[in-house]
Protein backbone atom coordinates (compact mmCIF):
# COMPACT_ATOMS: atom_id res chain seq x y z
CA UNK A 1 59.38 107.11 154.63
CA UNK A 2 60.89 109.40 156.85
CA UNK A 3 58.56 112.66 157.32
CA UNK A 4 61.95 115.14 156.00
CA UNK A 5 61.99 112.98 152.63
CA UNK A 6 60.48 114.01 149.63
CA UNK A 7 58.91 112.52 146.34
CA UNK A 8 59.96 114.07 143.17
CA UNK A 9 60.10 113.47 139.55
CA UNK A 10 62.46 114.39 136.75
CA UNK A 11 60.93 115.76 133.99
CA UNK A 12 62.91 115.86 130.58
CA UNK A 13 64.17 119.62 129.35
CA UNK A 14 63.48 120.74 126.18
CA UNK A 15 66.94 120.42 125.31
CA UNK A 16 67.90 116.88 126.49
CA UNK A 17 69.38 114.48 124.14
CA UNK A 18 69.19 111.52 125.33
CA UNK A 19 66.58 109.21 124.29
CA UNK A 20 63.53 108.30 126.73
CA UNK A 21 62.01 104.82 126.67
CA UNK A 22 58.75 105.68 125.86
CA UNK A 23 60.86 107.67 122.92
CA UNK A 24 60.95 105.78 119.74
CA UNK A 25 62.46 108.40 117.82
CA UNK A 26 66.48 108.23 117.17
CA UNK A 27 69.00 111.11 118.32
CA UNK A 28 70.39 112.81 115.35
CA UNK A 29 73.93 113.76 116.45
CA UNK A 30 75.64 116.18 114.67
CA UNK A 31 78.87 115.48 112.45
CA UNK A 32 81.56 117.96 112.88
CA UNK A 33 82.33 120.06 110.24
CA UNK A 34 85.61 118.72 110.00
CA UNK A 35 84.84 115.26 110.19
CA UNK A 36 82.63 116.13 107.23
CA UNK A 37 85.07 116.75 105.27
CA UNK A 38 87.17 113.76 106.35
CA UNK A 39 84.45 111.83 104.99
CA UNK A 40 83.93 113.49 101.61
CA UNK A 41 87.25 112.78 100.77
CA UNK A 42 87.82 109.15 101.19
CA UNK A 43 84.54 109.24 99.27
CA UNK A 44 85.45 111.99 96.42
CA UNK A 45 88.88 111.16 95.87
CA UNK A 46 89.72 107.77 97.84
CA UNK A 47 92.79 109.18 99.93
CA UNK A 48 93.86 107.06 102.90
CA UNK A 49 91.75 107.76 106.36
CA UNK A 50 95.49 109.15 107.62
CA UNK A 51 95.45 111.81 104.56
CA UNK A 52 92.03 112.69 104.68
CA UNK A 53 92.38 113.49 108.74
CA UNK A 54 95.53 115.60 108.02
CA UNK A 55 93.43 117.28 104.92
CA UNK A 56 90.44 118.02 106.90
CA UNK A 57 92.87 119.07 110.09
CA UNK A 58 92.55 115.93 112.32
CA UNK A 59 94.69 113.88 113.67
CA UNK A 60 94.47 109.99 112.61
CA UNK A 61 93.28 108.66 116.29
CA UNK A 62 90.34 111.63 116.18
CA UNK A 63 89.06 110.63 112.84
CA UNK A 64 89.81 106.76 114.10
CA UNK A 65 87.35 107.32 116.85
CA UNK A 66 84.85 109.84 114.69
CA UNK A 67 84.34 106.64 112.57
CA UNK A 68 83.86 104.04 115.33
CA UNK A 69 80.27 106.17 116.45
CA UNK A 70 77.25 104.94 115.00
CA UNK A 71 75.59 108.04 113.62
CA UNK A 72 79.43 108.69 111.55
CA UNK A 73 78.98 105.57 110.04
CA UNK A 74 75.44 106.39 108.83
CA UNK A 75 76.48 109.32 107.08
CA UNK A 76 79.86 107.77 105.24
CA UNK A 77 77.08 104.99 103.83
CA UNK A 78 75.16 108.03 102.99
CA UNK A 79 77.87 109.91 101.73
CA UNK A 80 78.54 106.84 99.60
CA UNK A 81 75.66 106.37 98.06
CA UNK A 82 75.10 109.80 97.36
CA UNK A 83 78.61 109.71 95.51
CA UNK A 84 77.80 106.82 93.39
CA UNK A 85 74.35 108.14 92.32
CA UNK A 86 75.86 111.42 91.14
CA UNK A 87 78.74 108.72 89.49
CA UNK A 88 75.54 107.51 87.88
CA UNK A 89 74.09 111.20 86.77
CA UNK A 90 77.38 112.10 85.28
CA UNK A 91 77.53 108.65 83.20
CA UNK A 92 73.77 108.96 81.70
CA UNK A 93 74.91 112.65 80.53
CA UNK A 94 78.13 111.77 79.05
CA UNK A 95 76.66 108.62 77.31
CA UNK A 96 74.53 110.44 74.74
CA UNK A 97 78.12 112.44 73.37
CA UNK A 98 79.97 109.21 73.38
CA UNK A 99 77.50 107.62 70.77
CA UNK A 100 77.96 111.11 69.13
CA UNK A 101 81.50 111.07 68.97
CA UNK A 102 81.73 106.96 67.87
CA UNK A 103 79.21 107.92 64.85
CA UNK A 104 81.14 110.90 63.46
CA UNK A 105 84.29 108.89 64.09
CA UNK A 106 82.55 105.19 62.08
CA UNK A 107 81.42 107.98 59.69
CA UNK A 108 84.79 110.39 59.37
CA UNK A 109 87.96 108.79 59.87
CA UNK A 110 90.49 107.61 57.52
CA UNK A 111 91.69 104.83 59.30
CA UNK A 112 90.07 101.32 58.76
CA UNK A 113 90.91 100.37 62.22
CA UNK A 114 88.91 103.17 63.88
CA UNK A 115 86.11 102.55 61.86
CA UNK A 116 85.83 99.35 62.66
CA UNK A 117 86.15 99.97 66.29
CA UNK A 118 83.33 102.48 66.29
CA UNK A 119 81.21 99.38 64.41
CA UNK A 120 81.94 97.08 67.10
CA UNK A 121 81.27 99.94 69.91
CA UNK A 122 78.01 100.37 67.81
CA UNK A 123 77.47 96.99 67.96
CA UNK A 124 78.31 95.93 71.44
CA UNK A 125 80.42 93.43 70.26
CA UNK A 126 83.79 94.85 70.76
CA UNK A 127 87.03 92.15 70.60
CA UNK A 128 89.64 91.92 72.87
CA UNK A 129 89.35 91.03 76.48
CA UNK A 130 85.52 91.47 77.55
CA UNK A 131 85.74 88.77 80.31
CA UNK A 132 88.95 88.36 82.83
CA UNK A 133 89.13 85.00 84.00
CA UNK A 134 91.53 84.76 87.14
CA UNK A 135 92.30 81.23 88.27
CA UNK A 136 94.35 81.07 91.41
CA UNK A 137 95.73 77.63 92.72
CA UNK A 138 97.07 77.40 96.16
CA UNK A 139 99.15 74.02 96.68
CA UNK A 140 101.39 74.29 99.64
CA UNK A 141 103.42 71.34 100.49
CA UNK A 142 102.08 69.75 103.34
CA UNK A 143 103.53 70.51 106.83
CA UNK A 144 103.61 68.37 109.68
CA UNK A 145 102.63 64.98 110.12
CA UNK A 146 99.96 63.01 108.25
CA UNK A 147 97.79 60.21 110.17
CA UNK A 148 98.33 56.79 108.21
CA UNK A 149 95.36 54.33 109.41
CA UNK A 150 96.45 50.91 110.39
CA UNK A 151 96.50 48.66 107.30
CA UNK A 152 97.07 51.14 104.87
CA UNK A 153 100.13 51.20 102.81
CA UNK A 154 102.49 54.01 102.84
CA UNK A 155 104.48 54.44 99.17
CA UNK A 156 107.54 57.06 99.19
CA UNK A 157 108.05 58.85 96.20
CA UNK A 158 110.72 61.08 96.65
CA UNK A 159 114.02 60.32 94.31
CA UNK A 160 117.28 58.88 96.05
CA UNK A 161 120.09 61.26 96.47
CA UNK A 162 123.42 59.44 95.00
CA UNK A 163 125.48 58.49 98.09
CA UNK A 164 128.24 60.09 97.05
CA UNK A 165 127.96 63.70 94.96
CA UNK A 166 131.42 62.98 93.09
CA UNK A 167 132.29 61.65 89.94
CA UNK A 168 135.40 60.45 89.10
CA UNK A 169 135.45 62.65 85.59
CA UNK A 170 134.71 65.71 87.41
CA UNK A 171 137.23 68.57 88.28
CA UNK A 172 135.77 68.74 91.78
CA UNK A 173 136.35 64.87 92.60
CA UNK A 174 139.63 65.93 94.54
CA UNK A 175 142.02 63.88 92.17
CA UNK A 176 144.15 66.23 90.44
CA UNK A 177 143.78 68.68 92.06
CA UNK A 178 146.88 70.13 93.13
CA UNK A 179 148.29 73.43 94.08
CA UNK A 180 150.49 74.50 91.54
């Protein structure tokens, strides 16, 4: 070493961010305030990610590249998941007045008909549609050509085109067909 050089080390500031490798501990990054907001309402409301930039005063490419960092994409599951669990708070308190409502209703009403649906609510065995069966069948025609093996035997199905689309007992045969 030359006698003019001199050893030093770097020792991390109290304020430094970035993680060390004898760190284990994750950077929290903040989440603007804006940003926030962003988030809260594709969650809350389930506007497009171009409305909810313009709502919370971004422009679609900032809150584009907001989302694509990792610690933004922790809090919109977290956002999430917070949402659906107070989803789930608001259901548990409302279900107690909708069994209130069905019995004064099974108990009260003059039609048959709403009596009868309050049984069935009562029940659990309402009628109508409970499951929804889709069925979706794709057949495309096939495109292309198909590989026949030698051997095999190669049957054409399609129907035969008359040769000639003209019958003699129709107008458009050409006979009679003069300009008057």
């Amino acid at each position: 070493m030359p006698p003019h050089a001199r050893t030093y080390s770097v020792k991390p500031m109290a304020n430094d961010l970035t993680p060390h490798k004898d760190d284990t501990t994750p950077v929290k990054r903040r989440v603007s305030a804006a940003v926030r907001e962003a988030l809260n309402t594709r969650v809350r409301e389930g506007k497009k990610w171009d409305d909810c930039a313009k709502a919370a005063g971004l422009s679609p490419s900032g809150l584009y590249k907001a989302r694509k960092q990792q610690h933004v994409q922790i809090l919109y599951e977290e956002l999430k998941a917070q949402y659906i669990q107070d989803v789930e708070a608001l259901k548990a308190l409302h279900k107690p007045r909708a069994f209130e409502v069905a019995r004064q209703l099974m108990d009260s009403a003059k039609s048959e008909a709403v009596k009868m649906r309050a049984v069935e609510f009562f029940a659990g065995e309402r009628k109508g549609n409970a499951v929804n069966v889709a069925v979706s069948v794709n057949n495309h025609a096939a495109s292309g050509y198909d590989y026949v093996p030698p051997g095999a035997q190669v049957i054409d199905i399609t129907p035969q085109q008359p040769a000639d689309d003209s019958t003699p007992d129709s107008p458009s045969s050409g006979e009679g067909d003069e300009a008057p």
